[in-house]
Protein backbone atom coordinates (compact mmCIF):
# COMPACT_ATOMS: atom_id res chain seq x y z
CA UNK A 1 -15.59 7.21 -39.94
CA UNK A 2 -17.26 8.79 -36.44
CA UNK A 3 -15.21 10.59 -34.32
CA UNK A 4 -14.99 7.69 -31.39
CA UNK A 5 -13.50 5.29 -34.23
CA UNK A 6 -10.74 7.81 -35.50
CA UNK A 7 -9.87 7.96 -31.93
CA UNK A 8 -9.35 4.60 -30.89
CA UNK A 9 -7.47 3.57 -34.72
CA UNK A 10 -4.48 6.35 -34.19
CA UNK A 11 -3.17 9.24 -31.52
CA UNK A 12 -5.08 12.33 -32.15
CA UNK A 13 -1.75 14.21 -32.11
CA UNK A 14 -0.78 15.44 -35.44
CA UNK A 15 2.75 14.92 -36.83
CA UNK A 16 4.97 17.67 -35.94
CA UNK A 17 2.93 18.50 -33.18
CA UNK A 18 4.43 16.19 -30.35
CA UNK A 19 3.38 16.60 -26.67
CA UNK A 20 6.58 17.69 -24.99
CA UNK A 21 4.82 15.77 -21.57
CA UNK A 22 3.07 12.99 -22.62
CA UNK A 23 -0.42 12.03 -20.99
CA UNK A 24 0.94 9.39 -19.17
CA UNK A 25 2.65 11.46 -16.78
CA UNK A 26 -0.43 13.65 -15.88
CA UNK A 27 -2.10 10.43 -15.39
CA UNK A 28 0.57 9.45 -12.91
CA UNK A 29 0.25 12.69 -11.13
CA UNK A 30 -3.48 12.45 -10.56
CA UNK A 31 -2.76 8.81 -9.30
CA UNK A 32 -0.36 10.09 -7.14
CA UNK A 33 -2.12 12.80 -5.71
CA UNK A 34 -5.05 10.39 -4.99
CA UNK A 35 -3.08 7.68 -3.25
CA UNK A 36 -1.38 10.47 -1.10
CA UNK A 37 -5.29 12.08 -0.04
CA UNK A 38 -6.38 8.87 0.55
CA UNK A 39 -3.26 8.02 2.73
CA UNK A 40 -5.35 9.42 5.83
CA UNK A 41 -7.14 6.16 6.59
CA UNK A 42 -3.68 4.41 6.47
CA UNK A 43 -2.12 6.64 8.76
CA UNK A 44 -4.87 6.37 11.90
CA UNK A 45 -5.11 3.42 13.38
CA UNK A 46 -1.93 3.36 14.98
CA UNK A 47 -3.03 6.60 16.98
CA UNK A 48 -5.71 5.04 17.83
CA UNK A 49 -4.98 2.28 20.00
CA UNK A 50 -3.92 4.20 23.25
CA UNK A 51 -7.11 6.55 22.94
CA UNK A 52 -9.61 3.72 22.24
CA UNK A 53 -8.38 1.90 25.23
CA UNK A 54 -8.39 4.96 27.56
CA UNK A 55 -11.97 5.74 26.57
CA UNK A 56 -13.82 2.43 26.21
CA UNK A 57 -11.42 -0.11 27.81
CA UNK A 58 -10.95 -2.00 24.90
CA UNK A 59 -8.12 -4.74 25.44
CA UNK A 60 -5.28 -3.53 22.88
CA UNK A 61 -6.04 -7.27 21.38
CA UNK A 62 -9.50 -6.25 20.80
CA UNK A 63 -8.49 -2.92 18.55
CA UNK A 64 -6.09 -4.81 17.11
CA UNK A 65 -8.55 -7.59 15.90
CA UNK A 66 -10.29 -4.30 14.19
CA UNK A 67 -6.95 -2.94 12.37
CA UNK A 68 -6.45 -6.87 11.24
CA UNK A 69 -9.66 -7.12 9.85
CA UNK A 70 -8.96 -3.76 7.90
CA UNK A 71 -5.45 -4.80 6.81
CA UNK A 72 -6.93 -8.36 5.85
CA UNK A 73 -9.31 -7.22 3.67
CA UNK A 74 -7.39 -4.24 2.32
CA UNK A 75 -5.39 -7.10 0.48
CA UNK A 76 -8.22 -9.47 -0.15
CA UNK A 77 -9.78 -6.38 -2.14
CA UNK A 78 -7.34 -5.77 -4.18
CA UNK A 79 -6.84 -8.48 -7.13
CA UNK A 80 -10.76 -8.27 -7.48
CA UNK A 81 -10.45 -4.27 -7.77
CA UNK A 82 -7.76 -5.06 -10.29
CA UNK A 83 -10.70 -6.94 -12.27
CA UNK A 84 -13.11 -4.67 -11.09
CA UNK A 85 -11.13 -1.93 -12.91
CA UNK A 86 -10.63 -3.97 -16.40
CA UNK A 87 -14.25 -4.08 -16.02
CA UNK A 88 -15.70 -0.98 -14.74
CA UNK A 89 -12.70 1.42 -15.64
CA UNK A 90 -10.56 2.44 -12.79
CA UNK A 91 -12.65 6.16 -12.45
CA UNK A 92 -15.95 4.55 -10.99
CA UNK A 93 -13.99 1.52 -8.66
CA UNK A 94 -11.88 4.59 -7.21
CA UNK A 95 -14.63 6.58 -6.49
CA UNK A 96 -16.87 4.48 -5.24
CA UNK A 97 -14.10 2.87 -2.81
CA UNK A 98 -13.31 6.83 -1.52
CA UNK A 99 -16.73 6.86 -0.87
CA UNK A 100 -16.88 3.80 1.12
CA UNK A 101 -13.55 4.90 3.21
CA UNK A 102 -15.47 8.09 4.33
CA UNK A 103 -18.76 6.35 5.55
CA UNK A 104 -16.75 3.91 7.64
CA UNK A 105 -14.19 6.83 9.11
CA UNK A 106 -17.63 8.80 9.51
CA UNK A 107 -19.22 6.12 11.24
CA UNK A 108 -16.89 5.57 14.19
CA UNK A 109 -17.31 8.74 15.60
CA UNK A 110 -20.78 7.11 17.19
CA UNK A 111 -19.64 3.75 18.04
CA UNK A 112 -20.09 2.25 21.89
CA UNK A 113 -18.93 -1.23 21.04
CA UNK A 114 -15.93 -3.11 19.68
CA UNK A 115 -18.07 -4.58 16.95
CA UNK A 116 -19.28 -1.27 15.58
CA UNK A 117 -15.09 -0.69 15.52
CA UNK A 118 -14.90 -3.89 13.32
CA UNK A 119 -17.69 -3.19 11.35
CA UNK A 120 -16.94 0.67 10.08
CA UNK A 121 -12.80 0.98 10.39
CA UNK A 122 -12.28 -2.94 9.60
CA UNK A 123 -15.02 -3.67 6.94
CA UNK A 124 -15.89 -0.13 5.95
CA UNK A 125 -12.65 0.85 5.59
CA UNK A 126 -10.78 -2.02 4.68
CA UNK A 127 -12.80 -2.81 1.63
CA UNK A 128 -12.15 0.79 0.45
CA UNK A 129 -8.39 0.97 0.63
CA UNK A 130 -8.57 -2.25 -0.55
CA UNK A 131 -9.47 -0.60 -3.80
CA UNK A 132 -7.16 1.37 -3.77
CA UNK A 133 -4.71 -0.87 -3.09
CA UNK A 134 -1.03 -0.68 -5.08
CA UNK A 135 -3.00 -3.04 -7.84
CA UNK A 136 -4.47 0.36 -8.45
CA UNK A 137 -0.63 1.85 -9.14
CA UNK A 138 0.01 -1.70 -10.98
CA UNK A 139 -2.73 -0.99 -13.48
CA UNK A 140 -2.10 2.39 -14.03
CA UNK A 141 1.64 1.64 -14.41
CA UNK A 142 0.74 -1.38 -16.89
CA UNK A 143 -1.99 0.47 -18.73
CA UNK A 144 -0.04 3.70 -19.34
CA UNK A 145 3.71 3.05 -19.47
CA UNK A 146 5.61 0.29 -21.57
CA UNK A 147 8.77 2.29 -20.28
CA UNK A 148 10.26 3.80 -17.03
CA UNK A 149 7.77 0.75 -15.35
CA UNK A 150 9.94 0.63 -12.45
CA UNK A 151 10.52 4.33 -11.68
CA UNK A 152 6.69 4.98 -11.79
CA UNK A 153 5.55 1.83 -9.91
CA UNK A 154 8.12 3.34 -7.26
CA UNK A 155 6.95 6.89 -7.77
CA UNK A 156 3.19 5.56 -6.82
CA UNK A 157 4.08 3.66 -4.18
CA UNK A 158 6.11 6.33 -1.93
CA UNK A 159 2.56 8.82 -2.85
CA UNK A 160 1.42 6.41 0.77
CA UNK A 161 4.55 7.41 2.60
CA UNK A 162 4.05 10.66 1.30
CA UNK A 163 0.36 11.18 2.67
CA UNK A 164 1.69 9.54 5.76
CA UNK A 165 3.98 12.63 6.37
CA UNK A 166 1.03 14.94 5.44
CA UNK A 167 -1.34 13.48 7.48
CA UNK A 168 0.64 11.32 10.81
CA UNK A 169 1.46 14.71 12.28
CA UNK A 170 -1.75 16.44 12.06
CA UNK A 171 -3.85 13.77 13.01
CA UNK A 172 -1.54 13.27 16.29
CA UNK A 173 -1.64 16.36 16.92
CA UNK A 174 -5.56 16.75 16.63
CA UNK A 175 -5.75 13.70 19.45
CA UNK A 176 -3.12 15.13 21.58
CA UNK A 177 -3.87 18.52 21.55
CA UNK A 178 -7.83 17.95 21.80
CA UNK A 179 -7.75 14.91 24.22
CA UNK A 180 -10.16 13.10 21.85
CA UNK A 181 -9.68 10.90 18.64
CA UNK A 182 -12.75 11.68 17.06
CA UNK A 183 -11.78 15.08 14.58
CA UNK A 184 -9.03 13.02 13.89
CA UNK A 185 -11.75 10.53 12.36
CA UNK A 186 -13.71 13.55 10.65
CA UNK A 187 -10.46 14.71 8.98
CA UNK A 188 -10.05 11.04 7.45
CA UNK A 189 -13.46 11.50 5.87
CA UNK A 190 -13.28 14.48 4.44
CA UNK A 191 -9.42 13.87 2.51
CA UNK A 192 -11.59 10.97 1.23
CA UNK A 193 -14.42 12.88 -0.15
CA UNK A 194 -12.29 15.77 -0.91
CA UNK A 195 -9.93 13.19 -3.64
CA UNK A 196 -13.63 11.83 -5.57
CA UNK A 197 -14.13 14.55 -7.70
CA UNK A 198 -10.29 14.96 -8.47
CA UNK A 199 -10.50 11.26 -9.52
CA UNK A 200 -14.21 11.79 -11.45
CA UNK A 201 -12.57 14.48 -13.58
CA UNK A 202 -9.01 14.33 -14.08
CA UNK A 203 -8.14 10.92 -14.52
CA UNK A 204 -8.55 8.31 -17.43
CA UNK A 205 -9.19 4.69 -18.04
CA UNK A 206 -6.46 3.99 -20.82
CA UNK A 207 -3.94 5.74 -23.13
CA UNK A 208 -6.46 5.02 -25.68
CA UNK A 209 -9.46 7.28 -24.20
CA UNK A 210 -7.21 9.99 -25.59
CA UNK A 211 -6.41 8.94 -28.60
CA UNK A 212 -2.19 8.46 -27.56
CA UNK A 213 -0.05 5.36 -27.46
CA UNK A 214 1.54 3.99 -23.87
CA UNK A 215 4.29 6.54 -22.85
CA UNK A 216 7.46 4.29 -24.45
CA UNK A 217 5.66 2.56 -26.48
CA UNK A 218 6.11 2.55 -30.49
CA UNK A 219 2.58 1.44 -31.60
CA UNK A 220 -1.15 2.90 -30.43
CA UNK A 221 -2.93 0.52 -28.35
CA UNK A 222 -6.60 -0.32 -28.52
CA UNK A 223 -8.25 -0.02 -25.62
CA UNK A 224 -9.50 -3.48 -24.58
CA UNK A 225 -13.58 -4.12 -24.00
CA UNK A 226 -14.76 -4.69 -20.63
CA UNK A 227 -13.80 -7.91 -18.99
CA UNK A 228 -17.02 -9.48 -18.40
CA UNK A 229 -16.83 -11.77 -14.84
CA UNK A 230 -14.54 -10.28 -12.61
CA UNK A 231 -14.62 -12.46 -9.75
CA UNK A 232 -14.29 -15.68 -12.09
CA UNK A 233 -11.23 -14.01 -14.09
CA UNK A 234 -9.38 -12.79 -10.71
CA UNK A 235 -9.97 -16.95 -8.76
CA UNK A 236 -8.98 -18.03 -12.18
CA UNK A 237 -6.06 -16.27 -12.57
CA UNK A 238 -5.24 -17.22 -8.79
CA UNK A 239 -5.80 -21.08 -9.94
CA UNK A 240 -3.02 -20.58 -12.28
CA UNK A 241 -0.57 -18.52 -10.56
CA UNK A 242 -0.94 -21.11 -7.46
CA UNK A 243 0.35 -24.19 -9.67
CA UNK A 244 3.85 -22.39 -10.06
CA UNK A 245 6.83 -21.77 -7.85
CA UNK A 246 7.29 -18.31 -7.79
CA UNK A 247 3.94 -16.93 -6.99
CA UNK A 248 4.34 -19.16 -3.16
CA UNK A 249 8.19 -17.35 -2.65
CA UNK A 250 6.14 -14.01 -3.81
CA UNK A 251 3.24 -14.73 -1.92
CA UNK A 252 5.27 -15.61 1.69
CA UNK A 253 8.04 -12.84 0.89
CA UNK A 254 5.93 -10.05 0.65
CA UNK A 255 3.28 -11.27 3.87
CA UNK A 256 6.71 -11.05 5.67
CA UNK A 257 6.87 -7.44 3.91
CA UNK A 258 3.61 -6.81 5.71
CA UNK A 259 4.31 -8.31 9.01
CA UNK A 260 7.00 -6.37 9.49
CA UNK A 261 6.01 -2.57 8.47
CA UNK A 262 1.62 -2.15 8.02
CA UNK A 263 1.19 -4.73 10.97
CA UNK A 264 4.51 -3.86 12.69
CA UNK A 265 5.68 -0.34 13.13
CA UNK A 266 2.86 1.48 11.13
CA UNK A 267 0.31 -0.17 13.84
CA UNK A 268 2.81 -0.64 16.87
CA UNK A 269 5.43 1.85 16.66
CA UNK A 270 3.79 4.18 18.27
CA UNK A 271 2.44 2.72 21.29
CA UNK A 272 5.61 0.90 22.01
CA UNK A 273 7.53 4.75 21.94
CA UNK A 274 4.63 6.02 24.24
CA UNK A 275 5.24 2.87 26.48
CA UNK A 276 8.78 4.30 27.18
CA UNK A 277 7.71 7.46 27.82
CA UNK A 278 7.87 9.49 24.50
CA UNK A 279 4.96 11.59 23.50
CA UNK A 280 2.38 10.36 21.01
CA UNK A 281 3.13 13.68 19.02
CA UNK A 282 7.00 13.02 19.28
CA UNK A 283 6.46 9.30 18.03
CA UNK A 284 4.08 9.64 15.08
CA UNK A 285 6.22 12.69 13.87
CA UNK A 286 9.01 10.00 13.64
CA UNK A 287 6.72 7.75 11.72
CA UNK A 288 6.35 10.76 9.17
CA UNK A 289 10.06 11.09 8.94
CA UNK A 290 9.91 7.47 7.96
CA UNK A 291 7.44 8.85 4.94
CA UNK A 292 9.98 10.97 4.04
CA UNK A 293 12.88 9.21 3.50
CA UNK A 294 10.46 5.97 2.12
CA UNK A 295 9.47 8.46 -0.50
CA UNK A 296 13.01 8.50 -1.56
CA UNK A 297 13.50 4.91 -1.18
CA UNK A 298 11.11 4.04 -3.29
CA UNK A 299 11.80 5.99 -5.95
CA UNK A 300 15.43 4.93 -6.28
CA UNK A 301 14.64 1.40 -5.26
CA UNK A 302 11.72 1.48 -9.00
CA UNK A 303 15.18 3.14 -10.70
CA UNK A 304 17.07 0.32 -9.07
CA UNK A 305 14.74 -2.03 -10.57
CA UNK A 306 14.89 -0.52 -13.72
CA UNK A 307 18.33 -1.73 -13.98
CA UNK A 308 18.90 -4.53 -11.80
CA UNK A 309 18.25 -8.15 -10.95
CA UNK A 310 14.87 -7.86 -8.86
CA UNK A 311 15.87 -10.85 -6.91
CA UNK A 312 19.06 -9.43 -5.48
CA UNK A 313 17.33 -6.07 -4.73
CA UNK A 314 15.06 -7.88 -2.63
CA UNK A 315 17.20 -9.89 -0.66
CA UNK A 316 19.37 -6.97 0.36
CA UNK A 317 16.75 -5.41 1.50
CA UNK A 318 14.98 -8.02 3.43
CA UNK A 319 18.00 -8.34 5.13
CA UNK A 320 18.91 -4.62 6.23
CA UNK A 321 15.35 -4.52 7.36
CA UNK A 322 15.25 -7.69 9.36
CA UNK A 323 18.56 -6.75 11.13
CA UNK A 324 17.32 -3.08 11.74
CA UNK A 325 14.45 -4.33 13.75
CA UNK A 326 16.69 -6.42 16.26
CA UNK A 327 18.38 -3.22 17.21
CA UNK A 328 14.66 -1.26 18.23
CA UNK A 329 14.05 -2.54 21.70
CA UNK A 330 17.67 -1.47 22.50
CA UNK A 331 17.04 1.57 20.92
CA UNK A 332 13.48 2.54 22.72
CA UNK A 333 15.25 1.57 26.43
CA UNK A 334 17.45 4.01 25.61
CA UNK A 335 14.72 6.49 26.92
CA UNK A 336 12.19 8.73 25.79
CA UNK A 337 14.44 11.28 24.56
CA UNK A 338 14.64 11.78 20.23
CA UNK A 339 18.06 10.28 20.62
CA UNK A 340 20.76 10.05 17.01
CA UNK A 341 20.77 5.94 17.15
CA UNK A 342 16.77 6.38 17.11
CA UNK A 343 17.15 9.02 14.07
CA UNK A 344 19.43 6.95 12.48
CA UNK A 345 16.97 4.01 12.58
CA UNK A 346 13.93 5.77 11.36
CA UNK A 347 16.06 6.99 8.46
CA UNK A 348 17.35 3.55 7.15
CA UNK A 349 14.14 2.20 8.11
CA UNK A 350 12.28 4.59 5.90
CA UNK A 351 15.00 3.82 2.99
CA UNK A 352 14.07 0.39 2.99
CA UNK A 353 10.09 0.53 3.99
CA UNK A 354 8.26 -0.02 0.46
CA UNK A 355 11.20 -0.09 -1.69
CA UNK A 356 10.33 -4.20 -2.29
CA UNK A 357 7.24 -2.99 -4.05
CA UNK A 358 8.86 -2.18 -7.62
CA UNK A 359 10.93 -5.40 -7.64
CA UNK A 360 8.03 -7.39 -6.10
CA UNK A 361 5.80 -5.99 -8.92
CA UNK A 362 8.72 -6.53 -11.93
CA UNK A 363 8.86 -10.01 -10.98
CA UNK A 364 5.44 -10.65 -10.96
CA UNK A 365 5.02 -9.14 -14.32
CA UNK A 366 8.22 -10.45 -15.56
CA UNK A 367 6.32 -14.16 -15.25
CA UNK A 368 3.05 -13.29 -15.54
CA UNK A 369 1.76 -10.78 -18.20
CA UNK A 370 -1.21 -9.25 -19.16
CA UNK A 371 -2.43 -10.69 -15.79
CA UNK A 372 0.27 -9.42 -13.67
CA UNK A 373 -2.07 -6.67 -12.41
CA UNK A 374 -4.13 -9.29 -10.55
CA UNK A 375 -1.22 -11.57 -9.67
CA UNK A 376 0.38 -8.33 -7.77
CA UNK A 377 -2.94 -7.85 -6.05
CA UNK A 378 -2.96 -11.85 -4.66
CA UNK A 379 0.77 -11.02 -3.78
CA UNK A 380 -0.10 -7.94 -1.66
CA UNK A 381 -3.47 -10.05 -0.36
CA UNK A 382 -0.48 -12.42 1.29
CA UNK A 383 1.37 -8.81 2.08
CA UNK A 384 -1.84 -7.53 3.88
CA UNK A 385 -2.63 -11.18 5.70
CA UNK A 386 0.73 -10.74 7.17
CA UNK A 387 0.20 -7.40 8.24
CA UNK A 388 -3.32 -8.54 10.14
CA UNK A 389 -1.74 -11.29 12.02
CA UNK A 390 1.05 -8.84 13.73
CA UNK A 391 -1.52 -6.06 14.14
CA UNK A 392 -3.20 -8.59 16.47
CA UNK A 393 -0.41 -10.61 17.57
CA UNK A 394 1.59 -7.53 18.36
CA UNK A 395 -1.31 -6.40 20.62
CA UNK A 396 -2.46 -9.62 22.25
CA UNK A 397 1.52 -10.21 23.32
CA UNK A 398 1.83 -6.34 24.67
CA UNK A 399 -1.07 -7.51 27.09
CA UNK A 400 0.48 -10.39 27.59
CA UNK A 401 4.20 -9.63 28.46
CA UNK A 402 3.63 -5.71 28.93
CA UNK A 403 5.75 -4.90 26.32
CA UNK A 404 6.74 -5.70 22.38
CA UNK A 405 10.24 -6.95 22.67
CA UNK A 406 9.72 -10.30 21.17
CA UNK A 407 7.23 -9.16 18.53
CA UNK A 408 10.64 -6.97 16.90
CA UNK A 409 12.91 -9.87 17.59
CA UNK A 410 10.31 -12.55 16.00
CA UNK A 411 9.84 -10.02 13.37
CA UNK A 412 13.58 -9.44 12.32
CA UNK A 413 13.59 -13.31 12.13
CA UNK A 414 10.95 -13.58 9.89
CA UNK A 415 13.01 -11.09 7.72
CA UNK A 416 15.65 -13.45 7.76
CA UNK A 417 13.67 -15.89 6.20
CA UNK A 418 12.37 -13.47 3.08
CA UNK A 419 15.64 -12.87 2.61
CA UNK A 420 16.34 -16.95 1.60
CA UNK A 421 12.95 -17.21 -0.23
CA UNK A 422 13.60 -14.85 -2.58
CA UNK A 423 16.92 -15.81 -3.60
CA UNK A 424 15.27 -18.94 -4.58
CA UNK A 425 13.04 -17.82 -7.22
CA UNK A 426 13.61 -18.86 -10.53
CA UNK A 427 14.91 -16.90 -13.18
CA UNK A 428 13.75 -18.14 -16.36
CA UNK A 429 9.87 -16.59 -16.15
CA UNK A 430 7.07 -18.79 -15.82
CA UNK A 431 4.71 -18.34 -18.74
CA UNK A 432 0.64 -17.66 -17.86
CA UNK A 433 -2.15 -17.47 -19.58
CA UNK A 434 -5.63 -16.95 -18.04
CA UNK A 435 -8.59 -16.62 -20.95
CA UNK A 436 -10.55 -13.91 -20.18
C-alpha cells in the first residue's frame, strides 16, 4: 500500500499517542487569523465617504452605489466560492481572492472617476471578500468539526469584528492625521498580501490531508474528490433550496441582518457621528468598540446555539437590535460629545452585531446537509443584497433630507419584521438532496 493510500484509509496517529490539540483547532486558528487580516477591506469604506466627496465631489449616492456594488457581490460570491472550494480546495480560492482584494485596494489610489471607484473597490474588491465570505468559516466548520459546530462557526465569525478593531482605528487615523485616504488604501493591500502566504502554507483542505478524523467525530473521513461543475452544483442546489419554506424566512431574515449592520452602521455610522460634530477618529474608534464586544457576542451567541433553539435565539435578537436602532438619532442629537447612553449603545449593539450568524448557519445545516455550505452562502447573498440597498439608500436619503434619521427608524422596523419571520420557520427540517 503507498503512502498517500495509508493516509487517506486511517489517522496517522498511533494508538497511545493522542494529540492533546487536535488539528482541527490549528486549522481554526489559521482561519481565524486570515479572516481577521483580511478584515481591512471591510473596515474602509465607511471612512471613505466624507474624504471621497471632499476631494472629487462625488454625491454620497454615487460612493454609495460603489460600496453596494462591493457588498452585492461580496454575497453573490460566496455560494460559488463554497463550490469553488469543494472543487479547487479552499488554499488556492483563498489565495487567489487575497490577491484580487489587493489589486482592487491598489488600484484606487489612481482613480479620477466614479467608475474607476466601481470598478476596483466594488468589482475588485467585492469579488474577493466575496471569497472569503463566512461560507469560507461554514466549510471549514463543516469540513473539520462534527462537534463544538456552533462555538467555532461563532469563533470565525467575530475574527471580522476582530480585524475591525485592529484595523478601524488605524486606518482613521491614517486619513485624519494625513488629510488623505489614499495610505489608508495601501495599508488594505498589503494586510491582503501579507495573509497569502499564511494561507499557502499553514492551512489544509480536509481532516483527511492529514491523515485525522473531524475533531468530535468517531470514524476517519475520506476526503471527497473534486466536485466537478461548480457553478451547475451551487444554481442547482439554489433550485432546490428555493422550492422550500425555510430557505425564503432565511433568505429575507438575514438581508434584514445586512440592512441593518454592513449597509447600516458599518457604512453610515460614521458619517452620521461626523454630521453632528464628532470627529471621524472619535467615531470609527466607537465602531471598533463595537468589534470588541461583537467578538464576545458571537462567541457566546455559537455556545448559545450549541444549546438552544436557533429560532428563539434569533428572534430575541432581531428584536433588541431593531429597538436599539430607534434610540440612535436621539442619541447622536445629544451632541458630539462620547456621551454613557452612546457607550451604552455601541456596547449592546456590538453584543448583538453577528451573533445571528451561528443560529442562521445551524438552521441552515439543520435542513440542509452536506449542501448547507452553499445554502449558507445564498443566505448571506440575500444578507449582502440587503446590505447594498441601505449602503445606497442610506446615502441617496442623507442628500436628500440632510440627515439619516429615517434610514435608523426604517431600519429598526425592518428588524421588527425579522423578528416575526423567523419565529415562523418550521421545525421539523426539510430534507435536501442535490447530486453532485
Amino acid at each position: 500500500m503507498t503512502q498517500t493510500s495509508e493516509a487517506t484509509a486511517a489517522p496517522r496517529t498511533p494508538a497511545g499517542r493522542r494529540r492533546r490539540v487536535h488539528r482541527a483547532w490549528f486549522v481554526a486558528a489559521v482561519t481565524f487569523v486570515t479572516i481577521v487580516g483580511a478584515a481591512a477591506f471591510r473596515s474602509l469604506p465607511g471612512l471613505l465617504i466624507d474624504p471621497l466627496h471632499a476631494e472629487f465631489g462625488w454625491s454620497r449616492g454615487t460612493i454609495g452605489a460603489a460600496v453596494s456594488v462591493n457588498l452585492a457581490l461580496y454575497g453573490l460570491t460566496a455560494p460559488f466560492a463554497a463550490a469553488l472550494m469543494d472543487r479547487f480546495g479552499i488554499r488556492r480560492v483563498v489565495a487567489v481572492a487575497l490577491t484580487v482584494v489587493a489589486l482592487g485596494s491598489g488600484l484606487t489610489v489612481w482613480m479620477t472617476e466614479p467608475w474607476q471607484l466601481i470598478l476596483c473597490w466594488g468589482l475588485l474588491v467585492g469579488l474577493g471578500s466575496g471569497s472569503m465570505a463566512l461560507a469560507f468559516a461554514a466549510t471549514v466548520t463543516g469540513r473539520w468539526f462534527t462537534a463544538r459546530r456552533g462555538l467555532v462557526s461563532g469563533i470565525l465569525t467575530a475574527a471580522s469584528a476582530s480585524g475591525q478593531l485592529v484595523f478601524l482605528p488605524l486606518l482613521s487615523w491614517m486619513i485624519q492625521t494625513g488629510h488623505d485616504w489614499r495610505p489608508a488604501a495601501v495599508t488594505v493591500s498589503f494586510a491582503a498580501l501579507a495573509v497569502v502566504p499564511f494561507v499557502w502554507l499553514l492551512l489544509r483542505d480536509h481532516p483527511a490531508d492529514v491523515g485525522l478524523a473531524p475533531y468530535g467525530a468517531s470514524e476517519f473521513v475520506p476526503k471527497p474528490p473534486p466536485v466537478t461543475g461548480a457553478a451547475r452544483r451551487t444554481l442547482g442546489v439554489l433550485a432546490k433550496a428555493a422550492r422550500t419554506g425555510p430557505f425564503w424566512l432565511l433568505a429575507g431574515s438575514f438581508a434584514i441582518c445586512g440592512a441593518s449592520t454592513n449597509g447600516l452602521i458599518q457604512t453610515h455610522f460614521v458619517p452620521a457621528a461626523h454630521d453632528h460634530g464628532m470627529p471621524v477618529t472619535a467615531a470609527a474608534s466607537l465602531l471598533a468598540v463595537i468589534g470588541v464586544f461583537d467578538v464576545a457576542g458571537t462567541i457566546a451567541s455559537g455556545w448559545f446555539t450549541d444549546r438552544f433553539e436557533p429560532r428563539r435565539l434569533l428572534a430575541v435578537y432581531y428584536a433588541l437590535r431593531g429597538t436599539s436602532l430607534l434610540f440612535l438619532p436621539m442619541l447622536l442629537n445629544l451632541g458630539p460629545e462620547v456621551h454613557p447612553p452612546m457607550v451604552f449603545f455601541i456596547v449592546f449593539y456590538g453584543l448583538d452585531w453577528v451573533a445571528t450568524v451561528p443560529p442562521t448557519l445551524a438552521l441552515c445545516r439543520d435542513r440542509y446537509g452536506d449542501d448547507s455550505a452553499i445554502v449558507f452562502g445564498w443566505v448571506l447573498a440575500s444578507h449582502q443584497i440587503g446590505a447594498a440597498l441601505v449602503a445606497w439608500v442610506g446615502g441617496v436619503a442623507r442628500d436628500v433630507f440632510g440627515s439619516y434619521d429615517m434610514v435608523w427608524y426604517a431600519s429598526g422596523a425592518l428588524c421588527a419584521a425579522a423578528t416575526l419571520m423567523v419565529l415562523v420557520i418550521r421545525r421539523r427540517p426539510a430534507a435536501l438532496t442535490v447530486p453532485a
